[in-house]
C-alpha atoms as a PDB file:
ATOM      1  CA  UNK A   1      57.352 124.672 123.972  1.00  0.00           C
ATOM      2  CA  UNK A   2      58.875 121.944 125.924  1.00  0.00           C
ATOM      3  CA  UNK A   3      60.573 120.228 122.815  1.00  0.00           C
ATOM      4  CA  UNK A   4      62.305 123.853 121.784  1.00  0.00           C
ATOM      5  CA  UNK A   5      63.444 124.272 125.436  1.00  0.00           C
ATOM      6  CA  UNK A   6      64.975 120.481 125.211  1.00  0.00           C
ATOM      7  CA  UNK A   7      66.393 120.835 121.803  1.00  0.00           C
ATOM      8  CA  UNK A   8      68.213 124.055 123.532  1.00  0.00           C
ATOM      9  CA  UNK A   9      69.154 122.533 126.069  1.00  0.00           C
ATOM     10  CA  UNK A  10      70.599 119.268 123.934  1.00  0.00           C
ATOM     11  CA  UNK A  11      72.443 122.384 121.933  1.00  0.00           C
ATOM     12  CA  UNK A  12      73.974 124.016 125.105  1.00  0.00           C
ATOM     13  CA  UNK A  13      75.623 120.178 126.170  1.00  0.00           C
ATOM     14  CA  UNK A  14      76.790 119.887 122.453  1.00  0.00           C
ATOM     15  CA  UNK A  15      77.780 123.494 121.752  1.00  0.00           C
ATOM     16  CA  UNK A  16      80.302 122.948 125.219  1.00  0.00           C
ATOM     17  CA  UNK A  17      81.723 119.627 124.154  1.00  0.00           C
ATOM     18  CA  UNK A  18      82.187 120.758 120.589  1.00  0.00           C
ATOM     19  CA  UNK A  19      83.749 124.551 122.127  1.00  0.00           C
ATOM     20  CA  UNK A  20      86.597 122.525 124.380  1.00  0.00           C
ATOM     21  CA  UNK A  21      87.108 119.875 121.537  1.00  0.00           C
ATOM     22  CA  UNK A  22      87.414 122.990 119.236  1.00  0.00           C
ATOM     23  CA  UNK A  23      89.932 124.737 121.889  1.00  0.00           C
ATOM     24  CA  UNK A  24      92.088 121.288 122.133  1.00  0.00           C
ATOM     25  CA  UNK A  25      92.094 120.460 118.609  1.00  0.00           C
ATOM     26  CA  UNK A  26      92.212 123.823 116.658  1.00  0.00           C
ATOM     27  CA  UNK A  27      93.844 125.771 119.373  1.00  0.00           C
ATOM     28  CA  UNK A  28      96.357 123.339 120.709  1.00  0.00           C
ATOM     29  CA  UNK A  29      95.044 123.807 124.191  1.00  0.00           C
ATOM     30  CA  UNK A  30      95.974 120.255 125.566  1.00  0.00           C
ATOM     31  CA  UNK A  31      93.089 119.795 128.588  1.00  0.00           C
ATOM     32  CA  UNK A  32      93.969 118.279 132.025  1.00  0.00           C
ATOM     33  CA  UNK A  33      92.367 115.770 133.872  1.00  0.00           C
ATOM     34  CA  UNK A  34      89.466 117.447 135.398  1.00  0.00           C
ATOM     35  CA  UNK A  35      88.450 119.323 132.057  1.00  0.00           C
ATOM     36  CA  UNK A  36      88.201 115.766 130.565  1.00  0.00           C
ATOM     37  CA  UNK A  37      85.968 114.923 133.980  1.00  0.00           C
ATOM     38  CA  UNK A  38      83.646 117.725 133.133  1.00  0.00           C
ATOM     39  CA  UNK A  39      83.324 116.763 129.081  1.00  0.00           C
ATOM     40  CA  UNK A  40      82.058 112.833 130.303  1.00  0.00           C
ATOM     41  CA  UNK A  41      78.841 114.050 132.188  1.00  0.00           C
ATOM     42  CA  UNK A  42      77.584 116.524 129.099  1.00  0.00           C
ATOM     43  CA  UNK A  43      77.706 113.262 126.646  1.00  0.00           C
ATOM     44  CA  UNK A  44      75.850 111.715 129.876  1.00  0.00           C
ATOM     45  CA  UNK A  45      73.335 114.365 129.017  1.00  0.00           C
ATOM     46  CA  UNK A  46      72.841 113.993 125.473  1.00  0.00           C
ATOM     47  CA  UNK A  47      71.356 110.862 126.203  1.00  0.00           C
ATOM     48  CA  UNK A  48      68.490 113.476 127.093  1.00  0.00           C
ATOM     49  CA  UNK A  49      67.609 113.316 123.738  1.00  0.00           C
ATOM     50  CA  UNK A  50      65.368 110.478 124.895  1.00  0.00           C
ATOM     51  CA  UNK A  51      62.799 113.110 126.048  1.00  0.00           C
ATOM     52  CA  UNK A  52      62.472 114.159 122.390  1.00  0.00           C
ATOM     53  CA  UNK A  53      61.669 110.576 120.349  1.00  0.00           C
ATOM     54  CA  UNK A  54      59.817 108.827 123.751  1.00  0.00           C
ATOM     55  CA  UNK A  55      58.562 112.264 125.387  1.00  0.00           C
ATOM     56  CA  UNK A  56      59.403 110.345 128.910  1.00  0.00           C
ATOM     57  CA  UNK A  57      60.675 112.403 132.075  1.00  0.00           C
ATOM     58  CA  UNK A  58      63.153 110.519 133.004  1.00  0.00           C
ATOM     59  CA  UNK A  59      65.137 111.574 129.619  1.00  0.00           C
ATOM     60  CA  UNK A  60      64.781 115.132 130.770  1.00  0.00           C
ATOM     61  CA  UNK A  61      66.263 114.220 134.335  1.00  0.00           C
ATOM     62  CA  UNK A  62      69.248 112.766 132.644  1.00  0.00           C
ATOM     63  CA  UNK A  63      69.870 115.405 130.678  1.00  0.00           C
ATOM     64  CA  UNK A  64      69.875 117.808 133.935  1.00  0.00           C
ATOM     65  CA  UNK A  65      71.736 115.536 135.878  1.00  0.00           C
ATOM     66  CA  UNK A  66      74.361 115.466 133.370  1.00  0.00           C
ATOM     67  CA  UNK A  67      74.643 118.663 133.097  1.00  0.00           C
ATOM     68  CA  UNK A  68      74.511 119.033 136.744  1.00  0.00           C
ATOM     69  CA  UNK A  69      77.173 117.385 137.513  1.00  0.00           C
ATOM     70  CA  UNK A  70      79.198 118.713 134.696  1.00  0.00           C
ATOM     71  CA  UNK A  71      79.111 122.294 136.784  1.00  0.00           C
ATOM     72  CA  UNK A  72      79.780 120.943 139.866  1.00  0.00           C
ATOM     73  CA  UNK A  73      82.898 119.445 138.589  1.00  0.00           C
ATOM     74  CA  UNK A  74      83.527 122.787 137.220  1.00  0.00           C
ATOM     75  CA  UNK A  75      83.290 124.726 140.314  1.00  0.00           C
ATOM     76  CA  UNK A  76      85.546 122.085 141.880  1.00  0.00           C
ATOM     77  CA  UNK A  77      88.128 122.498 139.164  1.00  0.00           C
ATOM     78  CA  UNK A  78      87.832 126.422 139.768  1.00  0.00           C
ATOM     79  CA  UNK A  79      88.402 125.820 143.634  1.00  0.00           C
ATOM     80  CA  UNK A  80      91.352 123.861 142.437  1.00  0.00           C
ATOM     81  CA  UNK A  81      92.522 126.620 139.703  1.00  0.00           C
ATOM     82  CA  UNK A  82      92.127 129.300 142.199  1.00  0.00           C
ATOM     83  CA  UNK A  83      93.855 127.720 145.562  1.00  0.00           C
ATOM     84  CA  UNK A  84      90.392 127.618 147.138  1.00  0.00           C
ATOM     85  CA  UNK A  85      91.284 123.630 147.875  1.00  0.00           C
ATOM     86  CA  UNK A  86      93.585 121.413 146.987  1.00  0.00           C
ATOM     87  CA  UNK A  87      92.958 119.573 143.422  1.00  0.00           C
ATOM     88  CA  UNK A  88      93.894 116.003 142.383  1.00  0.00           C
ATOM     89  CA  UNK A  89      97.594 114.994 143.094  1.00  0.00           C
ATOM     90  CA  UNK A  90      98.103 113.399 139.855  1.00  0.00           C
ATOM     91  CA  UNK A  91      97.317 116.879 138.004  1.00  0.00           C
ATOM     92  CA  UNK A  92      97.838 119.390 140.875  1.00  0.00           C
ATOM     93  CA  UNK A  93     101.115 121.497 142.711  1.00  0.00           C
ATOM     94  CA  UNK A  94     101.194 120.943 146.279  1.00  0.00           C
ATOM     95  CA  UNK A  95     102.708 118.818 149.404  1.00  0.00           C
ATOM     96  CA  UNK A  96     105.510 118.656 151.533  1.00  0.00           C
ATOM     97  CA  UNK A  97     108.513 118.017 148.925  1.00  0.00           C
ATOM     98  CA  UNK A  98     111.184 118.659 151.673  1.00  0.00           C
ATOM     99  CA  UNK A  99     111.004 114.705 153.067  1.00  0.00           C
ATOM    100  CA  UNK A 100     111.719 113.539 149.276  1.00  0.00           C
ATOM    101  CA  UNK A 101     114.946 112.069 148.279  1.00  0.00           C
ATOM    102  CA  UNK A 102     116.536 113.626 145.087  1.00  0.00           C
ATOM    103  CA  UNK A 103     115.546 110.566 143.302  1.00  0.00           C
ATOM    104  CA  UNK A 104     112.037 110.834 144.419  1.00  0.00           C
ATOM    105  CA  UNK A 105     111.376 114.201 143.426  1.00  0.00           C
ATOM    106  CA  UNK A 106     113.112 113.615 140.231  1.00  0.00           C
ATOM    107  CA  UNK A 107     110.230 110.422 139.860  1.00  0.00           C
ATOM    108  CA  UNK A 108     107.791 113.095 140.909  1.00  0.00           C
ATOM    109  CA  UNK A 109     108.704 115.316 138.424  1.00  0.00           C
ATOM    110  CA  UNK A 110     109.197 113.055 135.610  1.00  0.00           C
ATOM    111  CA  UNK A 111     105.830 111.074 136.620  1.00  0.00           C
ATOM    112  CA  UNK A 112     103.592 114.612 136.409  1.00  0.00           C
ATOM    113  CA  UNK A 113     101.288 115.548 133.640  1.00  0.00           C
ATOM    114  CA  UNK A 114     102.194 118.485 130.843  1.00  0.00           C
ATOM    115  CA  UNK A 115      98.997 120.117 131.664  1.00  0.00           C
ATOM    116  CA  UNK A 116      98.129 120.715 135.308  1.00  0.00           C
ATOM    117  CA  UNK A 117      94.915 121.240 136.987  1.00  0.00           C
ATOM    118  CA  UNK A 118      95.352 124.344 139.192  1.00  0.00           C
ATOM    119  CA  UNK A 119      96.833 126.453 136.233  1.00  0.00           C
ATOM    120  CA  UNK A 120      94.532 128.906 134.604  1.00  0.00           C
ATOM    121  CA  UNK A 121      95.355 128.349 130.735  1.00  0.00           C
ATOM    122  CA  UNK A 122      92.277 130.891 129.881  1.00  0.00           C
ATOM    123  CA  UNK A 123      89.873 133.637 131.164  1.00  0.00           C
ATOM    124  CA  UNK A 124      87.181 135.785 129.628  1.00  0.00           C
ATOM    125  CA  UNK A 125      85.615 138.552 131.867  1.00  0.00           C
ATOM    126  CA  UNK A 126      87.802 137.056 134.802  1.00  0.00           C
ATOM    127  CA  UNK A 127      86.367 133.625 134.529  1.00  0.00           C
ATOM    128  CA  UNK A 128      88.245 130.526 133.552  1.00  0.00           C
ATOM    129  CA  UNK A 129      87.096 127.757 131.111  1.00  0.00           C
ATOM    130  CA  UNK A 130      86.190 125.574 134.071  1.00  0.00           C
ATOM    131  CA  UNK A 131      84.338 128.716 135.580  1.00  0.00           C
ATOM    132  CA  UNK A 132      82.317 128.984 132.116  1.00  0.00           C
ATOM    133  CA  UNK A 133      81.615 125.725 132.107  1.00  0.00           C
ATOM    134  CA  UNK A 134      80.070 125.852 135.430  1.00  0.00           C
ATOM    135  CA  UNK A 135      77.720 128.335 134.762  1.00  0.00           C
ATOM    136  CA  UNK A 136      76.429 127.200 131.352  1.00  0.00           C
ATOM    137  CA  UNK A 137      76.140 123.680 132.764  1.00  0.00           C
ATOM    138  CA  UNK A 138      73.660 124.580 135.223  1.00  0.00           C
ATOM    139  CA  UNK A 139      72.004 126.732 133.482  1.00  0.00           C
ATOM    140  CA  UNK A 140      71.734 124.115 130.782  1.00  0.00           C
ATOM    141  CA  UNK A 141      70.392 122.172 133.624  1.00  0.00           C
ATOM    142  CA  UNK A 142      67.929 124.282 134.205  1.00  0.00           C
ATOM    143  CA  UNK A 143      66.508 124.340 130.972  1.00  0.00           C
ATOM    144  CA  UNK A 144      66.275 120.428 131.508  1.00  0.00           C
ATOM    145  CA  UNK A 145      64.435 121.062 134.446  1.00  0.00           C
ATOM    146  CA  UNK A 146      61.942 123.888 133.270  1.00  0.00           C
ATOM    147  CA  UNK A 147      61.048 121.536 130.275  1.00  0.00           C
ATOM    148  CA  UNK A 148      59.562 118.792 132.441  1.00  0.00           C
ATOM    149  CA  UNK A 149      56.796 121.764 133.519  1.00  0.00           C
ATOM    150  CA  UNK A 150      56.203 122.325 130.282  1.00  0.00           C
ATOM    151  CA  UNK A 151      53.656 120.952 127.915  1.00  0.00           C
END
């Protein structure tokens, strides 16, 4: 039983990578900076796949950190997308922009990414991709977790 919950859970962190590869290369959905922050710690969790071949724990506690840390970053990113707190200033609105210069605003501007982090780009049931990606990460990490009481 605990190999079938681990190959599950190996399936949720691929199934999400391939999904937002899927929406940036098929549907021309360009990601920001903190949707590339939450793909890194799901290919941390692959590495999980250690628990299969060598049956060892600390595979499984990889794979849950990973994923962990995957929906933190996506609860951060839906703080950011939803004005709860202020997101990255390389990828986020924000700040005083009255004590510029023309010519530093116009750097500012010209300097800022195409796709911003505190823009919703997408929404299901009233949850953004970030949002989604929360909640499947740690309930992926769960699974990671629940496998090490298995047998």
């Amino acid at each position: 039983m605990r190999r079938q919950v681990q190959v599950l859970a190996l399936a949720g962190s691929l199934g999400l990578l391939l999904g937002a590869l899927a929406f940036q290369y098929i549907g021309g959905m360009a990601p920001c900076a903190l949707c590339i922050w939450q793909r890194w710690p799901h290919v941390v969790a692959l590495l999980g796949a250690g628990a299969l071949v060598l049956a060892s724990p600390v595979f499984a506690l990889v794979g849950a950190l990973g994923a962990a840390t995957s929906g933190g970053i996506g609860v951060y990113h839906t703080g950011v997308e939803r004005g709860w707190w202020p997101g990255p200033s390389s990828c986020s609105a924000g700040g005083d922009l009255s004590r510029l210069t023309p010519e530093e605003l116009l750097a500012q501007i010209m300097a800022a990414p195409v796709v911003r982090c505190d823009e919703v780009p997408w929404e299901m049931l009233g949850l953004s991709m970030a949002s989604w990606n929360a909640v499947a990460s740690f309930g992926i990490a769960g699974l990671w977790l629940i496998s090490l009481k298995l047998r």
